[in-house]
N, C-alpha and C. Protein backbone atom coordinates (compact mmCIF):
# COMPACT_ATOMS: atom_id res chain seq x y z
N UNK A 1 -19.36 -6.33 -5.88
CA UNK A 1 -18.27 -6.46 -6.83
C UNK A 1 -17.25 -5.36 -6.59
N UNK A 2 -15.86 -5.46 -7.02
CA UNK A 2 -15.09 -4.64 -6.64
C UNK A 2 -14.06 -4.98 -7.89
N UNK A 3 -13.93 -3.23 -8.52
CA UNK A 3 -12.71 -3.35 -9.27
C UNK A 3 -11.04 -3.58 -8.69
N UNK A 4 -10.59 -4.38 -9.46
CA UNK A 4 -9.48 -4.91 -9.14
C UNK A 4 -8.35 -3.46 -8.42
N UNK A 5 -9.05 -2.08 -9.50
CA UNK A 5 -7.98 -1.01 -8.82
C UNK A 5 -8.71 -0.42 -7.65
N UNK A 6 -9.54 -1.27 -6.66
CA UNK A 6 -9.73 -0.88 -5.67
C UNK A 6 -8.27 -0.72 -4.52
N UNK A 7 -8.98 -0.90 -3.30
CA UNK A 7 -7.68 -0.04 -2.36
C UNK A 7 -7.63 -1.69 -1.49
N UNK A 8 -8.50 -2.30 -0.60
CA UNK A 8 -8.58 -2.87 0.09
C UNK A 8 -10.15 -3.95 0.63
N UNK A 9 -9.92 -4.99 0.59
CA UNK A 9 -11.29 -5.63 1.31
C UNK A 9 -11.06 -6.74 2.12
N UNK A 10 -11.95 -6.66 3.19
CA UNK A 10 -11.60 -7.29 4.59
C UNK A 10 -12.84 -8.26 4.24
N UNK A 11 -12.22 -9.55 4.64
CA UNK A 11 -13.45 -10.74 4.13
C UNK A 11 -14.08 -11.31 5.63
N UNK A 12 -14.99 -11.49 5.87
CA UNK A 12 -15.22 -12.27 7.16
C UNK A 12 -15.09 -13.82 6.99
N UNK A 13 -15.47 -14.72 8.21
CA UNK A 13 -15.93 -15.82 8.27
C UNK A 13 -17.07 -15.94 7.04
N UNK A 14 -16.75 -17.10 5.85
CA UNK A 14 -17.35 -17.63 5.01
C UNK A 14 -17.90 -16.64 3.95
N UNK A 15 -17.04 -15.78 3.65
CA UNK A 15 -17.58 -14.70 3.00
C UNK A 15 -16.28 -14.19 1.83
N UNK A 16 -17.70 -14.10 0.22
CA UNK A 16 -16.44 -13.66 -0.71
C UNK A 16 -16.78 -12.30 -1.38
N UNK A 17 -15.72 -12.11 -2.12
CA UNK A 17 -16.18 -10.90 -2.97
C UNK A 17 -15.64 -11.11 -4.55
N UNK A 18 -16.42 -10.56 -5.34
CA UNK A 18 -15.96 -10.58 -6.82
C UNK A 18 -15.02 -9.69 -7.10
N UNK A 19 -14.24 -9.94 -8.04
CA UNK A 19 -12.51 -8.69 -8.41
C UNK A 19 -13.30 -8.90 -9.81
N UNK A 20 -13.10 -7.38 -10.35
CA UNK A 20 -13.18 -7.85 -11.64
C UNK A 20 -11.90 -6.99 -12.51
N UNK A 21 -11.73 -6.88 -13.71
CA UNK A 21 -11.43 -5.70 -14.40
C UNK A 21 -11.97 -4.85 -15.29
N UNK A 22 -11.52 -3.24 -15.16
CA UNK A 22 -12.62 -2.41 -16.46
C UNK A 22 -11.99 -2.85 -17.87
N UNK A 23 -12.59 -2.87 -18.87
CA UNK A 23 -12.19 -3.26 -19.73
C UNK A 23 -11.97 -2.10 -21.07
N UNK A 24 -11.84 -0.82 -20.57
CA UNK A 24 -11.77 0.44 -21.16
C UNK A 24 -10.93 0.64 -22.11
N UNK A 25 -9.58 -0.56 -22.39
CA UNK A 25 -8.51 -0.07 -22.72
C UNK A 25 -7.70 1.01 -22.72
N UNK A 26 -7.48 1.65 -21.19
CA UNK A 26 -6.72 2.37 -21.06
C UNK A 26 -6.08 1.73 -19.79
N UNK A 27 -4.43 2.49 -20.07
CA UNK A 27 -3.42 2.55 -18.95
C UNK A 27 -3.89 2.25 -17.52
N UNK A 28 -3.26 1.08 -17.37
CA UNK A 28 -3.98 0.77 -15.72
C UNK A 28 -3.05 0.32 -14.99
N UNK A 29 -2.47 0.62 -13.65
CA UNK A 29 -1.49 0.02 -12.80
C UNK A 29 -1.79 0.52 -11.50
N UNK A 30 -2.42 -0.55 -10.66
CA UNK A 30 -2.73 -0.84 -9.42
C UNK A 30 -3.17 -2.11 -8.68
N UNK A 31 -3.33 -1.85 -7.41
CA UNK A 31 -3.35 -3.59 -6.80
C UNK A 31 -4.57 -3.35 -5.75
N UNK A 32 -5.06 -4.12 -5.29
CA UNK A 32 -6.22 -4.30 -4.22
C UNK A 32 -5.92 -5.24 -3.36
N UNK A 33 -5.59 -4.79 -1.84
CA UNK A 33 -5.37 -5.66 -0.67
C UNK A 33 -6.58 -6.82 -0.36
N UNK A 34 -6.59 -7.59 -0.24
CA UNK A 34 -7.49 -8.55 0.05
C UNK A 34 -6.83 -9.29 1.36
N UNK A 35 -7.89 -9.21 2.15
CA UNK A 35 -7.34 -9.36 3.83
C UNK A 35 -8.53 -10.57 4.38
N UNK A 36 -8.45 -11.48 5.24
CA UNK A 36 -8.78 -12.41 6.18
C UNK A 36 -8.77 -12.13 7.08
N UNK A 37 -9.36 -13.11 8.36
CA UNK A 37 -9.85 -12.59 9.46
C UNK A 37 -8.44 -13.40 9.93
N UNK A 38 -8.29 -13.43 10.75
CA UNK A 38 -6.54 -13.79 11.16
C UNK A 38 -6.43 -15.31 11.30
N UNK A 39 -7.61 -16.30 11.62
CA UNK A 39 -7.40 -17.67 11.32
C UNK A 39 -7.92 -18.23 10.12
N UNK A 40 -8.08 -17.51 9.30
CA UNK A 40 -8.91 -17.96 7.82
C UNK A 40 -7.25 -17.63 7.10
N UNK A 41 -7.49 -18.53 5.66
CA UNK A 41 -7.11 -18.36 4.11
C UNK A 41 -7.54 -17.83 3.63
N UNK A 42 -7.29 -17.84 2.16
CA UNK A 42 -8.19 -16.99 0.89
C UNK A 42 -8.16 -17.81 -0.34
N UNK A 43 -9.11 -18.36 -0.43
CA UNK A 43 -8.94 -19.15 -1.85
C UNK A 43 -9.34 -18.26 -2.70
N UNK A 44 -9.04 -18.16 -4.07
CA UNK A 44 -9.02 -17.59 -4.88
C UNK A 44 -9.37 -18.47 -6.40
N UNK A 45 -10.35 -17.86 -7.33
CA UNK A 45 -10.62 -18.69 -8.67
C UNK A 45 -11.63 -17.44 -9.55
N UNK A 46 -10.77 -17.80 -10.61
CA UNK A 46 -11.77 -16.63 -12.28
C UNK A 46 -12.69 -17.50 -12.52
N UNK A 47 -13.55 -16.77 -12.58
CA UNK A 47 -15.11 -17.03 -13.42
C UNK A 47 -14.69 -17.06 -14.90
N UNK A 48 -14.05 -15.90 -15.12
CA UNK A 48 -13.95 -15.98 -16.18
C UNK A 48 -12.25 -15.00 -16.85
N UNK A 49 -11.42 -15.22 -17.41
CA UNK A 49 -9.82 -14.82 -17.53
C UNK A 49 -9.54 -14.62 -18.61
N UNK A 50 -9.96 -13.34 -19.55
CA UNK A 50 -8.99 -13.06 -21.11
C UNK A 50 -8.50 -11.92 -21.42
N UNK A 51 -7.68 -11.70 -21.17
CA UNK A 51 -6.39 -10.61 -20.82
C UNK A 51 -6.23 -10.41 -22.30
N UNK A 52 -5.32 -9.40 -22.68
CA UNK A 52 -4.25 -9.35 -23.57
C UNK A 52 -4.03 -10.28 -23.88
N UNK A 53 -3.27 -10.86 -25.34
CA UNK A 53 -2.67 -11.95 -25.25
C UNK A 53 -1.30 -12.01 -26.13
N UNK A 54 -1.10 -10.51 -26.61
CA UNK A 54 0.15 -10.43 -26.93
C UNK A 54 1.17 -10.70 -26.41
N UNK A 55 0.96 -9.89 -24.95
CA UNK A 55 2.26 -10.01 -24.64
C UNK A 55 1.95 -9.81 -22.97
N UNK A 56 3.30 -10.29 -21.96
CA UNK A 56 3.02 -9.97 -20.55
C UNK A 56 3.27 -8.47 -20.05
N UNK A 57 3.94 -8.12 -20.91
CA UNK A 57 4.22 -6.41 -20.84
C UNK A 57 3.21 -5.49 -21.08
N UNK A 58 2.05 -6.05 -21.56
CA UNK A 58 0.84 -4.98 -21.94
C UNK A 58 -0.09 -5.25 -21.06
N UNK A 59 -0.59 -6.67 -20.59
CA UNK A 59 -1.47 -6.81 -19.46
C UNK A 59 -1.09 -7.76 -18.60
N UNK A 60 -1.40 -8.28 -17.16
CA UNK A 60 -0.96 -8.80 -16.36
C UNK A 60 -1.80 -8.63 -15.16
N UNK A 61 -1.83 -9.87 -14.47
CA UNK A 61 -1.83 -9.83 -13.21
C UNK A 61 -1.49 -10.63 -12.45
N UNK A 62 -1.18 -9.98 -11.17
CA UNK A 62 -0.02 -10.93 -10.06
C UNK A 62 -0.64 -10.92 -8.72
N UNK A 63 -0.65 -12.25 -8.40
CA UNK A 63 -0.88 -12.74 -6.83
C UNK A 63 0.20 -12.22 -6.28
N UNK A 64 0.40 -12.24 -5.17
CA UNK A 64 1.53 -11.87 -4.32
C UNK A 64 0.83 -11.89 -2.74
N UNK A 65 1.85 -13.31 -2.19
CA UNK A 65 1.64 -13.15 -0.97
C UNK A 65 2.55 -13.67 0.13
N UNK A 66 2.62 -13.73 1.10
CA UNK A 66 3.73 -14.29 2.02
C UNK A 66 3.34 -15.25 3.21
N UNK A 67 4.18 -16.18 2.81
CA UNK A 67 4.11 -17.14 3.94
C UNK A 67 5.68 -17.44 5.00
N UNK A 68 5.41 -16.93 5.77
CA UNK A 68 6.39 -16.48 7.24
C UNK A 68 7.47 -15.79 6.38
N UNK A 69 8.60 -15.97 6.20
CA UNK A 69 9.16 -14.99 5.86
C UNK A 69 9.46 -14.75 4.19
N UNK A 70 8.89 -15.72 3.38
CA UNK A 70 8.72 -16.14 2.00
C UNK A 70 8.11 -15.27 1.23
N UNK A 71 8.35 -14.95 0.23
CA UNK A 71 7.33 -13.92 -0.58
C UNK A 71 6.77 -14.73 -1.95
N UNK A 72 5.75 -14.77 -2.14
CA UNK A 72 5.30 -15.75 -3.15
C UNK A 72 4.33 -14.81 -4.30
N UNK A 73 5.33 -14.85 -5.93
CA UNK A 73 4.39 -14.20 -6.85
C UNK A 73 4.03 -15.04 -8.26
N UNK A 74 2.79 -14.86 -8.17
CA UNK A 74 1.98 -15.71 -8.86
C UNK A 74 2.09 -14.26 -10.22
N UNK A 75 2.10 -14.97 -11.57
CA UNK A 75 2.17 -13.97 -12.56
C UNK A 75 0.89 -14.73 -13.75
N UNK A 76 -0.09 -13.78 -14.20
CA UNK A 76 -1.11 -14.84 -15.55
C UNK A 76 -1.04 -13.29 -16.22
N UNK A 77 -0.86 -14.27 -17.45
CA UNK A 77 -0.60 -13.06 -18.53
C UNK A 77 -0.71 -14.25 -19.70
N UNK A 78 -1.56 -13.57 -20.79
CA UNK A 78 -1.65 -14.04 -22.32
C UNK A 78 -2.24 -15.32 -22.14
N UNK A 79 -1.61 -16.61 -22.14
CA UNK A 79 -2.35 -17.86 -21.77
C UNK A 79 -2.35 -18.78 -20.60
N UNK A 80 -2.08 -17.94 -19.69
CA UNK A 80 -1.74 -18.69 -18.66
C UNK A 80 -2.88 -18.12 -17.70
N UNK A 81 -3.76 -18.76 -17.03
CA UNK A 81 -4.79 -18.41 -16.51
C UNK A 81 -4.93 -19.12 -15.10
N UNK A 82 -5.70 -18.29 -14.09
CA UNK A 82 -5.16 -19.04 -13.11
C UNK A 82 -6.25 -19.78 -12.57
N UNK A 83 -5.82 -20.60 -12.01
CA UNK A 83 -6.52 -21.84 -11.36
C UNK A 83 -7.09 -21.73 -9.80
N UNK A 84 -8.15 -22.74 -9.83
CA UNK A 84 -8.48 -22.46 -8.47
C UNK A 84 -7.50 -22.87 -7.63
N UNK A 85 -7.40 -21.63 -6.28
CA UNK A 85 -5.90 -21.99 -5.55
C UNK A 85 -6.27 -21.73 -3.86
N UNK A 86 -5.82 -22.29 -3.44
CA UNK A 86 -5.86 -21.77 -1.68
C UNK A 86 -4.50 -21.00 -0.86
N UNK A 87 -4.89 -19.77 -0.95
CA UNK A 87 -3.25 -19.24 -0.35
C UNK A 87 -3.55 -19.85 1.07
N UNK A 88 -2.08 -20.52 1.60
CA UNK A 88 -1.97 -20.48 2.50
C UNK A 88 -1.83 -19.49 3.54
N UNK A 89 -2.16 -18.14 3.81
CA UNK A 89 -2.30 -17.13 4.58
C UNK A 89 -3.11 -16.54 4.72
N UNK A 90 -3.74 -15.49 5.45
CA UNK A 90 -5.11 -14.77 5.30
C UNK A 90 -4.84 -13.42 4.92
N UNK A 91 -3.54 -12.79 3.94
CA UNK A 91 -3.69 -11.62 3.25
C UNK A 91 -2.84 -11.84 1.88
N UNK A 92 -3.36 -11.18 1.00
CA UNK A 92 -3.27 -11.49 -0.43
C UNK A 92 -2.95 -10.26 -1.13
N UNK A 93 -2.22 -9.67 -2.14
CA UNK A 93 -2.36 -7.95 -2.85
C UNK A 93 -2.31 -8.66 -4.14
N UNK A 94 -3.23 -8.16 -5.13
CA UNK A 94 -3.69 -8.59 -6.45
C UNK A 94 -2.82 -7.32 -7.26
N UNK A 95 -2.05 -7.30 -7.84
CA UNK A 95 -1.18 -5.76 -9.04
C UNK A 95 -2.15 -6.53 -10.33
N UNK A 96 -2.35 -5.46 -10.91
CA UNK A 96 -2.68 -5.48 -12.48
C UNK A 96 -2.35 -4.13 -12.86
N UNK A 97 -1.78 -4.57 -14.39
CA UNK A 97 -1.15 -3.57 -15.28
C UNK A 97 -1.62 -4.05 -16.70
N UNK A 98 -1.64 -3.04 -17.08
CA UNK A 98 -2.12 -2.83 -18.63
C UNK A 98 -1.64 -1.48 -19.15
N UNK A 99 -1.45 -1.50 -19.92
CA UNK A 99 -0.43 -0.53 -21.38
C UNK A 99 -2.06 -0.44 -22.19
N UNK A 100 -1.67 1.08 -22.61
CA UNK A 100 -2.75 1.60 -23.27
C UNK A 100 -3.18 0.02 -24.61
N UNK A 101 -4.13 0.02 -24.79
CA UNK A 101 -4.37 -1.07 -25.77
C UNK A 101 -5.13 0.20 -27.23
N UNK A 102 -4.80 -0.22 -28.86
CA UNK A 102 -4.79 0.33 -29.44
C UNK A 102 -6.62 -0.01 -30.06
N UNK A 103 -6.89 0.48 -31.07
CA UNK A 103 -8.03 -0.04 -31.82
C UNK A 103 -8.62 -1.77 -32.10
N UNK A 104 -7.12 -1.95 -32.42
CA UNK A 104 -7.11 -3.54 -33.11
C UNK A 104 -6.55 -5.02 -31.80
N UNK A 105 -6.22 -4.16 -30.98
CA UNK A 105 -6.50 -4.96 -30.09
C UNK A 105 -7.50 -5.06 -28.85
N UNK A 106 -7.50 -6.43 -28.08
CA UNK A 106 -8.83 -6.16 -26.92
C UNK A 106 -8.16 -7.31 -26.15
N UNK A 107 -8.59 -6.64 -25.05
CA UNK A 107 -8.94 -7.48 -23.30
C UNK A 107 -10.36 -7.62 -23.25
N UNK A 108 -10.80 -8.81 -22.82
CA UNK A 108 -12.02 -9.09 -22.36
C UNK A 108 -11.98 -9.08 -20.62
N UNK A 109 -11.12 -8.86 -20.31
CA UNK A 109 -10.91 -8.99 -19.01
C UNK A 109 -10.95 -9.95 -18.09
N UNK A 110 -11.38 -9.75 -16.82
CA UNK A 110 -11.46 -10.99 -15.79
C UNK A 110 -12.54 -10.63 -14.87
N UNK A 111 -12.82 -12.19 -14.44
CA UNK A 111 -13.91 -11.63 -13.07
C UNK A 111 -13.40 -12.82 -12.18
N UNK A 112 -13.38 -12.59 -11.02
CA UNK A 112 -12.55 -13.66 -10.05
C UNK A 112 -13.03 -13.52 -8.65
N UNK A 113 -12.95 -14.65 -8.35
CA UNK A 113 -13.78 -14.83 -6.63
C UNK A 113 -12.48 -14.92 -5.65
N UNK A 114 -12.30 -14.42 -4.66
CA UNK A 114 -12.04 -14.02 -3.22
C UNK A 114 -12.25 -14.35 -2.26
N UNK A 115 -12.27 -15.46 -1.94
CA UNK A 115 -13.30 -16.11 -0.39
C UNK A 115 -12.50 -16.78 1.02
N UNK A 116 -12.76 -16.14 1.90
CA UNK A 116 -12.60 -16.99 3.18
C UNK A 116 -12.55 -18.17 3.15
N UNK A 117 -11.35 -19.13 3.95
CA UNK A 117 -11.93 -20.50 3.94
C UNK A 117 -10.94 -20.49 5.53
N UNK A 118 -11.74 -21.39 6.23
CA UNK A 118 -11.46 -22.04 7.88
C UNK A 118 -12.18 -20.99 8.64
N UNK A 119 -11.13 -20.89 9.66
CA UNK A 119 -11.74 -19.46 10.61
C UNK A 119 -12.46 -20.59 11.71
N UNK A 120 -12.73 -19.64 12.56
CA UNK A 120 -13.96 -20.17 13.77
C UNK A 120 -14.91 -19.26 13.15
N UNK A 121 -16.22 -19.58 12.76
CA UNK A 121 -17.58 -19.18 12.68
C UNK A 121 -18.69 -19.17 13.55
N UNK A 122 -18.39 -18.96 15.16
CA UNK A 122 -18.88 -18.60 16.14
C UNK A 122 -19.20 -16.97 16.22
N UNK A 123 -20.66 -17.10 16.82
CA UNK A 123 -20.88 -15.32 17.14
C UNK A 123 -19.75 -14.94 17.78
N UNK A 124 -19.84 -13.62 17.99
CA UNK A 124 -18.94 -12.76 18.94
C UNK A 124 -19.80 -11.50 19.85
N UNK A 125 -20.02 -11.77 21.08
CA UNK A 125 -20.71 -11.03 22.00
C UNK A 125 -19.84 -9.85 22.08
């Protein structure tokens, strides 16, 4: 498993990893590279997604990725939750932000899968 304010993870042939978030309610703003092997995708899908739901300014998180010279940002915040998806590319950067949260409010957070899809799955001598 890997918190979402990790730095970076390199996926192989047929292989995923869990993102999750801490759910501490404190100040959080960072992203985690999520990388493919150079002929693979990355599909992406939450187990489970409950953010903030006041507002998009207090919690958030954003796909962001590029296809040839295109920049593509995916935004879920409050009720908008995201769906199982297949980026078309094999590198992905996940941002999440959160604003201190007070007593009376709560994030339950997220837990979300990361996985390789295509590739050649042949050894390598």
């Amino acid at each position: 498993m890997n918190d979402v304010c990790g730095d970076q993870v390199t996926l192989g042939y047929n292989e995923s990893v869990v993102i999750y978030s801490n759910n501490d309610r404190q100040s959080r703003s960072c992203q985690l590279k999520v990388k493919a092997l150079q002929d693979s995708e990355i599909g992406f899908s939450c187990v489970s997604f409950s953010i903030f739901s006041g507002s998009c300014k207090t919690e958030s998180l954003e796909i962001i990725y590029k296809v040839n010279t295109e920049k593509a940002r995916l935004k879920y915040c409050e009720d908008v939750i995201p769906e199982d998806m297949q980026i078309p590319t094999n590198k992905l950067r996940l941002r999440y932000k959160r604003k201190n949260l007070s007593d009376n409010q709560y994030s339950g957070g997220f837990v979300c899968v990361a996985y390789s899809i295509g590739g050649s799955s042949r050894a390598h001598i």
